[in-house]
Protein backbone atom coordinates (compact mmCIF):
# COMPACT_ATOMS: atom_id res chain seq x y z
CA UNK A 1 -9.84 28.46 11.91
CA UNK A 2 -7.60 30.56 9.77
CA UNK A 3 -5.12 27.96 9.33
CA UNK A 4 -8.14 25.43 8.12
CA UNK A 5 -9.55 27.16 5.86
CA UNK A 6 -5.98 28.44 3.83
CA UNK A 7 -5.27 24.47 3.87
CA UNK A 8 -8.78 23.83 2.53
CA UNK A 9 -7.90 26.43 -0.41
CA UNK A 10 -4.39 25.50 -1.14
CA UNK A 11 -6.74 22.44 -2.44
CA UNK A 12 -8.26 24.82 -5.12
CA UNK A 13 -10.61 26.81 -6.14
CA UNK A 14 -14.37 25.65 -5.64
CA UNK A 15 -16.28 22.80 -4.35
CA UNK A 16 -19.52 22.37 -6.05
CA UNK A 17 -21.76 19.56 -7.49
CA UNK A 18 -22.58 18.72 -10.85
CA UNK A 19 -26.25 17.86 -10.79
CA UNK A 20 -27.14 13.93 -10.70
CA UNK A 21 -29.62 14.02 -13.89
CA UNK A 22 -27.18 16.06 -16.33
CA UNK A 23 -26.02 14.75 -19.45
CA UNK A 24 -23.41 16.44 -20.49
CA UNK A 25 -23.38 16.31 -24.43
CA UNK A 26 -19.39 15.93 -25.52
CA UNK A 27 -18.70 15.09 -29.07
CA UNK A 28 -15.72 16.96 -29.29
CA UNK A 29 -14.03 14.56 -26.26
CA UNK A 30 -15.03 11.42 -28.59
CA UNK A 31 -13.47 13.29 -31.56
CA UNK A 32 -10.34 13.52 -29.72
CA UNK A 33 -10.30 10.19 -28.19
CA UNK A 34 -9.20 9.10 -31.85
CA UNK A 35 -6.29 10.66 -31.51
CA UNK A 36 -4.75 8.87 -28.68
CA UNK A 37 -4.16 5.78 -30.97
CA UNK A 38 -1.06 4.03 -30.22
CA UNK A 39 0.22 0.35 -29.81
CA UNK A 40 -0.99 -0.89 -33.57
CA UNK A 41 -3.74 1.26 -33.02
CA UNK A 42 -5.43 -0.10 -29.58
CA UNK A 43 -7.38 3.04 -28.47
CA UNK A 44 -5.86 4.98 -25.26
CA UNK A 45 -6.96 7.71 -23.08
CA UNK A 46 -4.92 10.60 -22.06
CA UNK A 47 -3.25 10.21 -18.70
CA UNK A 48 -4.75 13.72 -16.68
CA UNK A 49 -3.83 14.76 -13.60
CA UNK A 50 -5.86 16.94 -11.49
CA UNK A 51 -4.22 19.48 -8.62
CA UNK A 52 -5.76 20.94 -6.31
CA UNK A 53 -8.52 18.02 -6.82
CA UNK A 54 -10.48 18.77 -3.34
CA UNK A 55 -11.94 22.31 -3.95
CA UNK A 56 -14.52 23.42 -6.03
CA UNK A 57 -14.15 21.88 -9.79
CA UNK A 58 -11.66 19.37 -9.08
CA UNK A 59 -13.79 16.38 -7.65
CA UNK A 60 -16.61 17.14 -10.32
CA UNK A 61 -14.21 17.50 -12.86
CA UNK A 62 -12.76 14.03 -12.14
CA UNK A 63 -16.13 12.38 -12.77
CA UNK A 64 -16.46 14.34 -16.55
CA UNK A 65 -13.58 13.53 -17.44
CA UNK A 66 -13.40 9.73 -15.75
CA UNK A 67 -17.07 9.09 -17.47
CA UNK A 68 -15.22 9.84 -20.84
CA UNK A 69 -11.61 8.18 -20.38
CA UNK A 70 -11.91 5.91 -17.83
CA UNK A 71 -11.81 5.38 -14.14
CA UNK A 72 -7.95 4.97 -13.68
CA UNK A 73 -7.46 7.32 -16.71
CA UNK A 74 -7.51 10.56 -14.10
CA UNK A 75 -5.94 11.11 -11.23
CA UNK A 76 -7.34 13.12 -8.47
CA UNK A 77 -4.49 15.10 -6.04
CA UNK A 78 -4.25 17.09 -2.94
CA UNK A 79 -2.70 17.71 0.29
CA UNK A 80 -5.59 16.97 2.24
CA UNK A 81 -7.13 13.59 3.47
CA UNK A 82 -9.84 12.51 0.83
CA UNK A 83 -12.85 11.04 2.19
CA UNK A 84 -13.60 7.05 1.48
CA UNK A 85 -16.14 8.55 -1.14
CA UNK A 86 -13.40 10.05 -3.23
CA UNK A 87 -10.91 6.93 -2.45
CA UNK A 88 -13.26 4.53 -3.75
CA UNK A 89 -14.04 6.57 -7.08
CA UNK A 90 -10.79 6.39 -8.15
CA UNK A 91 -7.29 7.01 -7.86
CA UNK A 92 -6.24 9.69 -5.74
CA UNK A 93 -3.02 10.33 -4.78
CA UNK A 94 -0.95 13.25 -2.45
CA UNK A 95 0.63 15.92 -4.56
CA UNK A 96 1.97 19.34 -3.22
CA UNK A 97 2.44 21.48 -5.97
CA UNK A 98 5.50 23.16 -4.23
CA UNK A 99 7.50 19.81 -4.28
CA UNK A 100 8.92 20.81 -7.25
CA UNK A 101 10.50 16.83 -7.67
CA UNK A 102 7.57 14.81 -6.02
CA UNK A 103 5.26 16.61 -8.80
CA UNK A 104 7.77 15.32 -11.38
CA UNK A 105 8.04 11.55 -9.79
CA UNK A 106 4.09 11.58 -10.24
CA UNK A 107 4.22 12.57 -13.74
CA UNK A 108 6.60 10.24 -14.61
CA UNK A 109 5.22 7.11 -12.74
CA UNK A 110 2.32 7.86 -14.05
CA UNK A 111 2.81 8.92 -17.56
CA UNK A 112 0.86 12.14 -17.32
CA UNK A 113 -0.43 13.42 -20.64
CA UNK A 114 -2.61 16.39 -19.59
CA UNK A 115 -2.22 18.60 -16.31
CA UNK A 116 -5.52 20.21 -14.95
CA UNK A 117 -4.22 22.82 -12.14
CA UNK A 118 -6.82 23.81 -9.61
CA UNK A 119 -4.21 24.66 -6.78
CA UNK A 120 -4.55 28.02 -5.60
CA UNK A 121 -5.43 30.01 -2.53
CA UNK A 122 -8.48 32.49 -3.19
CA UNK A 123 -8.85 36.61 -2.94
CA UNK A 124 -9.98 36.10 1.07
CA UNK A 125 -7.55 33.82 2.44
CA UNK A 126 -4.81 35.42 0.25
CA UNK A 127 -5.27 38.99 1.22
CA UNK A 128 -4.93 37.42 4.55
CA UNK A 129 -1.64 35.75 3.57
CA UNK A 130 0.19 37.32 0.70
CA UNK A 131 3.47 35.15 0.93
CA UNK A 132 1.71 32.15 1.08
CA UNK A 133 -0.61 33.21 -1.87
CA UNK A 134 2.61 34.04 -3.48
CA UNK A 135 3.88 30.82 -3.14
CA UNK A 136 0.86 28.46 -3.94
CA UNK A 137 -0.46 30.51 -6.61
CA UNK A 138 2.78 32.18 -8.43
CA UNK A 139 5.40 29.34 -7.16
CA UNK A 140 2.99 26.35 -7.49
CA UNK A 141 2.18 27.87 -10.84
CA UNK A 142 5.95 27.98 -12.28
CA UNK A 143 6.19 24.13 -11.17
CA UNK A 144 3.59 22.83 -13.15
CA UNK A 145 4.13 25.19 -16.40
CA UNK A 146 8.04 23.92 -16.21
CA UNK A 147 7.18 20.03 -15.74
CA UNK A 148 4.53 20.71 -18.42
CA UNK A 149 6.98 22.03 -20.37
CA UNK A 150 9.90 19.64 -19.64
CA UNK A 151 7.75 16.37 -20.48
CA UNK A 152 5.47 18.23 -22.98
CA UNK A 153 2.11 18.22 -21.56
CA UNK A 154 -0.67 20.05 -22.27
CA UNK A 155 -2.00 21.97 -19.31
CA UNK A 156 -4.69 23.80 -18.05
CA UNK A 157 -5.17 26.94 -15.51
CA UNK A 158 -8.35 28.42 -14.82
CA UNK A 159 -8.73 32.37 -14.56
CA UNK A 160 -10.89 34.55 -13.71
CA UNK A 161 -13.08 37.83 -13.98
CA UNK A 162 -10.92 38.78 -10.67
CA UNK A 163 -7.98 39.29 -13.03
CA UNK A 164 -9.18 42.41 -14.09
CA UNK A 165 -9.45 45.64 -12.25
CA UNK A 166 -11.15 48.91 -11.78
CA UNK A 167 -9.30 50.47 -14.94
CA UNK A 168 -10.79 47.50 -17.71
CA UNK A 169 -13.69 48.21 -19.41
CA UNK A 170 -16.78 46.42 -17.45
CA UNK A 171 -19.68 46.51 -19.99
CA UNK A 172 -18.71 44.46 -22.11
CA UNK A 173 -14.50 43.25 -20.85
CA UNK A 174 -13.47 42.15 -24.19
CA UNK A 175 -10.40 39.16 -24.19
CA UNK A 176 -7.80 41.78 -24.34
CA UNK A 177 -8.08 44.65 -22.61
CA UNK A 178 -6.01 46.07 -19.78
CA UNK A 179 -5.48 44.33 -16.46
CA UNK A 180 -4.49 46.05 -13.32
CA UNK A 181 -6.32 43.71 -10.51
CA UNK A 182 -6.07 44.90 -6.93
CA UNK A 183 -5.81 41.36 -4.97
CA UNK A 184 -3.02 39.11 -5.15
CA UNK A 185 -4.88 36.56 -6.54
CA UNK A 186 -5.74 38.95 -9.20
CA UNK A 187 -2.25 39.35 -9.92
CA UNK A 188 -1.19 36.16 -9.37
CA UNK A 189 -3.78 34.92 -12.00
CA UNK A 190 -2.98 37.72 -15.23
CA UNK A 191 0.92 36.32 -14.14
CA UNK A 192 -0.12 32.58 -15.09
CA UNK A 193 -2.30 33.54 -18.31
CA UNK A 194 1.19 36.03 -19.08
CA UNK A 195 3.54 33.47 -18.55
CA UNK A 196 1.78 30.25 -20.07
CA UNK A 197 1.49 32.35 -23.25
CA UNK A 198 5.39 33.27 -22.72
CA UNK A 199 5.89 29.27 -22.39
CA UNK A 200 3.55 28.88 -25.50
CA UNK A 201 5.41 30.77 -27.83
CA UNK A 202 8.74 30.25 -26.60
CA UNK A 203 8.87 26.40 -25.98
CA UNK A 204 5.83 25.48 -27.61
CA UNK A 205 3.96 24.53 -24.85
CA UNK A 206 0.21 23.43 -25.31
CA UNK A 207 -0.80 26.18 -22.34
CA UNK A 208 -4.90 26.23 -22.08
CA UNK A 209 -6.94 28.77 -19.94
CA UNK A 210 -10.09 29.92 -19.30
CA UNK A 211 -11.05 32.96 -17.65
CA UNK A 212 -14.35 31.79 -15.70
CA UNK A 213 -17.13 34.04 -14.13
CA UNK A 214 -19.22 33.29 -11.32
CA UNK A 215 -19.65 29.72 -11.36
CA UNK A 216 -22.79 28.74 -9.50
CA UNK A 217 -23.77 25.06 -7.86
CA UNK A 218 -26.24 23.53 -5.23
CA UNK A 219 -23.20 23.35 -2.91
CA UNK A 220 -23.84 25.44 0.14
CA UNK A 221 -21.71 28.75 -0.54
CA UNK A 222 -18.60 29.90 1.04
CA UNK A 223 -19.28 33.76 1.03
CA UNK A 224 -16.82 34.32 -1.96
CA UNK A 225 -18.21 37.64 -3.45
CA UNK A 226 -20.42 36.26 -5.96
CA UNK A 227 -21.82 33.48 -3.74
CA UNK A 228 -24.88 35.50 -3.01
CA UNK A 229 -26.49 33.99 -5.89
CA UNK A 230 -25.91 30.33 -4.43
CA UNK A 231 -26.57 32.15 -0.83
CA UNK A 232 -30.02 33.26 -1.68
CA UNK A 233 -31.06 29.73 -2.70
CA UNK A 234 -30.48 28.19 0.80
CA UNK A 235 -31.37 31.25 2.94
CA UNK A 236 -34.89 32.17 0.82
CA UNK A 237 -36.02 28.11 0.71
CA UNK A 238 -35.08 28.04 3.90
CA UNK A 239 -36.48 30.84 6.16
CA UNK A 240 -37.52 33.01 3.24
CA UNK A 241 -35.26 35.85 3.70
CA UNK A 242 -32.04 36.75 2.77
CA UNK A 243 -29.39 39.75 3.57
CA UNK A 244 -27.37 40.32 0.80
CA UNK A 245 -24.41 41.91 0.77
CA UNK A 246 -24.33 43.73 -2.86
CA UNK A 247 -26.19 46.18 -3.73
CA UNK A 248 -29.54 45.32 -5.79
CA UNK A 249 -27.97 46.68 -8.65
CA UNK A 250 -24.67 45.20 -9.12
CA UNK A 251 -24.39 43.42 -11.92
CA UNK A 252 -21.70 40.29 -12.67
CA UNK A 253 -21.13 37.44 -15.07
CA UNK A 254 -22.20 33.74 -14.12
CA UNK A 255 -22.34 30.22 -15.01
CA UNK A 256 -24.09 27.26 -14.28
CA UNK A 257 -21.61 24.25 -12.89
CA UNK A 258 -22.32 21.87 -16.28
CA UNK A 259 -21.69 24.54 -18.34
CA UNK A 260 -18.19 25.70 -16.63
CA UNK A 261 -17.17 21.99 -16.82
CA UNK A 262 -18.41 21.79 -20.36
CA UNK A 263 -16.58 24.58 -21.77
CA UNK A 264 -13.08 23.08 -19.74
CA UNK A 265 -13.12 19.29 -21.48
CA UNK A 266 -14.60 20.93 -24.98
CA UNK A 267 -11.59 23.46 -24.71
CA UNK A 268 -9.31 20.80 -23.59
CA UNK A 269 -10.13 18.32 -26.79
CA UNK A 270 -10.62 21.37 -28.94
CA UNK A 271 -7.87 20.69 -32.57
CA UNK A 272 -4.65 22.58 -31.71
CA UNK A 273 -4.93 24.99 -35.34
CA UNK A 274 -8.52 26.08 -33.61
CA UNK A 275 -7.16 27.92 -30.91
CA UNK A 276 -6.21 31.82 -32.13
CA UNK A 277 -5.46 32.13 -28.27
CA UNK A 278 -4.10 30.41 -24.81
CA UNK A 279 -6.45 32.52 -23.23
CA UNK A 280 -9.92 33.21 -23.49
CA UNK A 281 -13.26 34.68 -21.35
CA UNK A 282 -16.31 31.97 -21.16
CA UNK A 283 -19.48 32.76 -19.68
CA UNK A 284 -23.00 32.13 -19.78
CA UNK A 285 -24.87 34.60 -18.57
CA UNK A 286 -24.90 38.31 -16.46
CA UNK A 287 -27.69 39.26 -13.51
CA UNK A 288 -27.76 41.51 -10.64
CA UNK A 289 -29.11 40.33 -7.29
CA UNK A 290 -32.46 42.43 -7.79
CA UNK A 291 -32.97 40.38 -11.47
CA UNK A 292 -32.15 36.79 -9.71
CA UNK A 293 -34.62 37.51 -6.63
CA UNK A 294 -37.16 38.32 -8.94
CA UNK A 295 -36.88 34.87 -10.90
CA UNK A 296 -36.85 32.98 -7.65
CA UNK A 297 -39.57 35.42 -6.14
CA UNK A 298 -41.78 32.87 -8.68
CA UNK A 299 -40.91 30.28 -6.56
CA UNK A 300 -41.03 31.56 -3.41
CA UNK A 301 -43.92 34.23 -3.32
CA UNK A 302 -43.19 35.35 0.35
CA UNK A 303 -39.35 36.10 -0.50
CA UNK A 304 -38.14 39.02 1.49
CA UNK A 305 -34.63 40.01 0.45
CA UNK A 306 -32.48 42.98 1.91
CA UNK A 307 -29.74 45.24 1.40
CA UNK A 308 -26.35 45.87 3.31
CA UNK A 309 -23.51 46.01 1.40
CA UNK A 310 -20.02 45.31 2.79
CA UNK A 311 -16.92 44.84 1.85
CA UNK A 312 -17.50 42.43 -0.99
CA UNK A 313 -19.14 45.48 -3.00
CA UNK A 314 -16.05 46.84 -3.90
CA UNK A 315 -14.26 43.82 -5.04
CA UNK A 316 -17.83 43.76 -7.50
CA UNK A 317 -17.42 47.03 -8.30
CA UNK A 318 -13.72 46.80 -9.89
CA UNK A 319 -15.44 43.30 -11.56
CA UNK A 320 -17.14 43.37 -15.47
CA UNK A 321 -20.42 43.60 -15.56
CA UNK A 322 -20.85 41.59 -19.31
CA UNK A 323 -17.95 39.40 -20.26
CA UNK A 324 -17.38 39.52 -23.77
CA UNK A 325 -16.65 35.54 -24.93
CA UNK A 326 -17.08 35.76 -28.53
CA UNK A 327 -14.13 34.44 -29.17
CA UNK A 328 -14.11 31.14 -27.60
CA UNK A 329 -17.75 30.79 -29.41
CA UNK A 330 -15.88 31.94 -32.93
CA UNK A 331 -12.68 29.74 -32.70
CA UNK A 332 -13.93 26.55 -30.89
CA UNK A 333 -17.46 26.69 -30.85
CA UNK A 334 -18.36 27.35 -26.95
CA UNK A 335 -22.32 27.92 -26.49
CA UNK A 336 -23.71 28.09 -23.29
CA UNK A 337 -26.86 25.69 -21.71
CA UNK A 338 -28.14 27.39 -19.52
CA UNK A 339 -29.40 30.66 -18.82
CA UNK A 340 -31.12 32.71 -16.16
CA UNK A 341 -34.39 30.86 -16.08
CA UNK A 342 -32.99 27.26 -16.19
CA UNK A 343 -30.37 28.28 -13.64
CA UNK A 344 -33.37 28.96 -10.81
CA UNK A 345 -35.36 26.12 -11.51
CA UNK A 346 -32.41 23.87 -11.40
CA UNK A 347 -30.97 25.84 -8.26
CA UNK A 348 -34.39 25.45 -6.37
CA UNK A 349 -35.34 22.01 -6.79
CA UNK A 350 -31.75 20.88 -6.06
CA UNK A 351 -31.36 22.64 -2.95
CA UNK A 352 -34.85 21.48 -1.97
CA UNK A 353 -34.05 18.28 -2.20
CA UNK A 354 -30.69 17.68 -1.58
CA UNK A 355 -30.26 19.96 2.26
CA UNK A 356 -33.36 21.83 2.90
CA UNK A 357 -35.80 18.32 2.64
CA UNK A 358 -32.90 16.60 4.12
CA UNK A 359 -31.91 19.10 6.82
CA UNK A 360 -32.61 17.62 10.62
CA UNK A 361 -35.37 19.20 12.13
């Protein structure tokens, strides 16, 4: 079981669903589609490849960015055996980041332009597995920022508000503050923001990250510390009650999925001279568990919701509580969509419909 799930995470870091009736609103994409001009000034599309495609952005971030530059424009890898959905909605291909010269056969076959890198194993299965977490998320890291460099690419790497520790401020964590996480994939994280920066100023490398909260989605939850607030959804429509295991008062930052994806491409096709960093917080919003059952208490009038707090309470507690982003909404314009409100009435009528109506009896 072990073994399953740290192959299902080498694959990345999340699998959730964008909602079916979002539009996602993406001027700044068409802006920068006019800059891939080329061949007497036929329009073309940035060749992106996606690692780590299977977990929990990669698939949904194939679609954004397929809607916008074609089907065959981005290509979706893993190590793991797609389903005939993902075959048949577009190219997918095997890619283990740790094959240092496979990674660069793909790139040049297929005349990558943009790397997206998902690949990593999360705080669970890497506490459970430091080497390995050393090697997919520190070694797999150095392969992608070298070919990136080597065939000048610009590439993203997601972070996170696990790359910060017990000793950074938590109300509000400003961009730059101290860092001193206490999980490898903490560390491993404040190493790839360090070193893409090093690469950045160094070679020159177009190095892009984003330091995401809690990113929440109608996909059932995988009991990652913040999945409580995707947890509470299925349990409370469900059987109405729910155990949670933070206390009521813990507070963290979050994001809906179509604004997480949003603020990647508009980040991505954001003008180089824009950018006063390579690294910057995004979020949307910040709750505690006590404030979210109360907003879905609306919906659900008979909601019963306990207390016992486990482990996951002191990962929380060394977490921010208000992530400061007011940079990314100064230098390239990030605003979030949704907030609290539209977040549970989004979250309850897709859950409704999409497992608890279809659920077997």
């Amino acid at each position: 079981m072990l073994l399953r799930k740290a192959t299902a995470a080498l694959g990345g870091c999340l699998r959730q669903q964008l909602p079916r009736d979002v539009v996602v609103p993406l001027a700044t994409a068409h802006q920068h589609q006019r800059r891939w001009l080329s061949n007497g000034g036929r329009k073309t599309h940035p060749k992106i490849l996606i690692t780590g495609g299977l977990g929990q952005l990669g698939v949904e971030c194939a679609k954004l960015l397929r809607s916008q530059y074609g089907e065959e424009s981005v290509i979706l890898s893993d190590i793991i055996k797609p389903s005939s959905e993902i075959v048949n909605s577009g190219p997918y291909i095997f890619a283990d980041i740790l094959d240092f010269k496979g990674l660069q056969k793909i790139v040049v076959d297929h005349r990558v332009d943009w790397i997206i890198h998902f690949s990593a194993l999360l705080s669970a299965i890497g506490e459970q597995n430091v080497p390995l977490a050393v090697r997919v998320n520190i070694e797999g890291m150095h392969n992608v920022l070298e070919l990136a460099k080597q065939y000048k690419m610009r590439i993203f790497v997601p972070s996170t508000i696990g790359a910060f520790g017990p000793d950074s401020p938590r109300n509000p964590t400003p961009n730059v503050t101290i860092q001193r996480p206490r999980t490898i994939y903490g560390v491993s994280k404040v190493h790839a923001e360090l070193m893409g920066e090093y690469y950045h100023h160094k070679f020159g490398l177009d190095f892009r990250c984003l330091r995401f909260p809690g990113v929440i989605s109608s996909d059932p939850p995988g009991g990652g510390t913040t999945d409580y607030a995707v947890a509470v959804f299925f349990e409370g429509l469900k059987t109405g009650k729910y155990q949670c295991y933070l206390k009521p008062d813990t507070r963290l930052p979050m994001m809906y999925i179509e604004d997480c994806l949003r603020s990647l491409l508009e980040f991505m096709t954001a003008p180089e001279e824009k950018l006063q960093r390579r690294v910057y917080n995004v979020t949307a919003m910040s709750f505690t568990p006590e404030e979210l059952v109360e907003k879905l208490a609306k919906y659900i009038p008979e909601l019963h919701v306990s207390y016992r707090p486990d482990s996951r309470q002191l990962i929380a507690d060394s977490w921010p509580q208000i992530f400061d982003d007011s940079e990314a909404r100064r230098d390239w314009g990030w605003q979030h969509k949704y907030d609290l409100d539209k977040l549970v009435d989004l979250m309850v009528r897709d859950v409704t419909e999409n497992y608890i109506k279809k659920a077997p009896n």
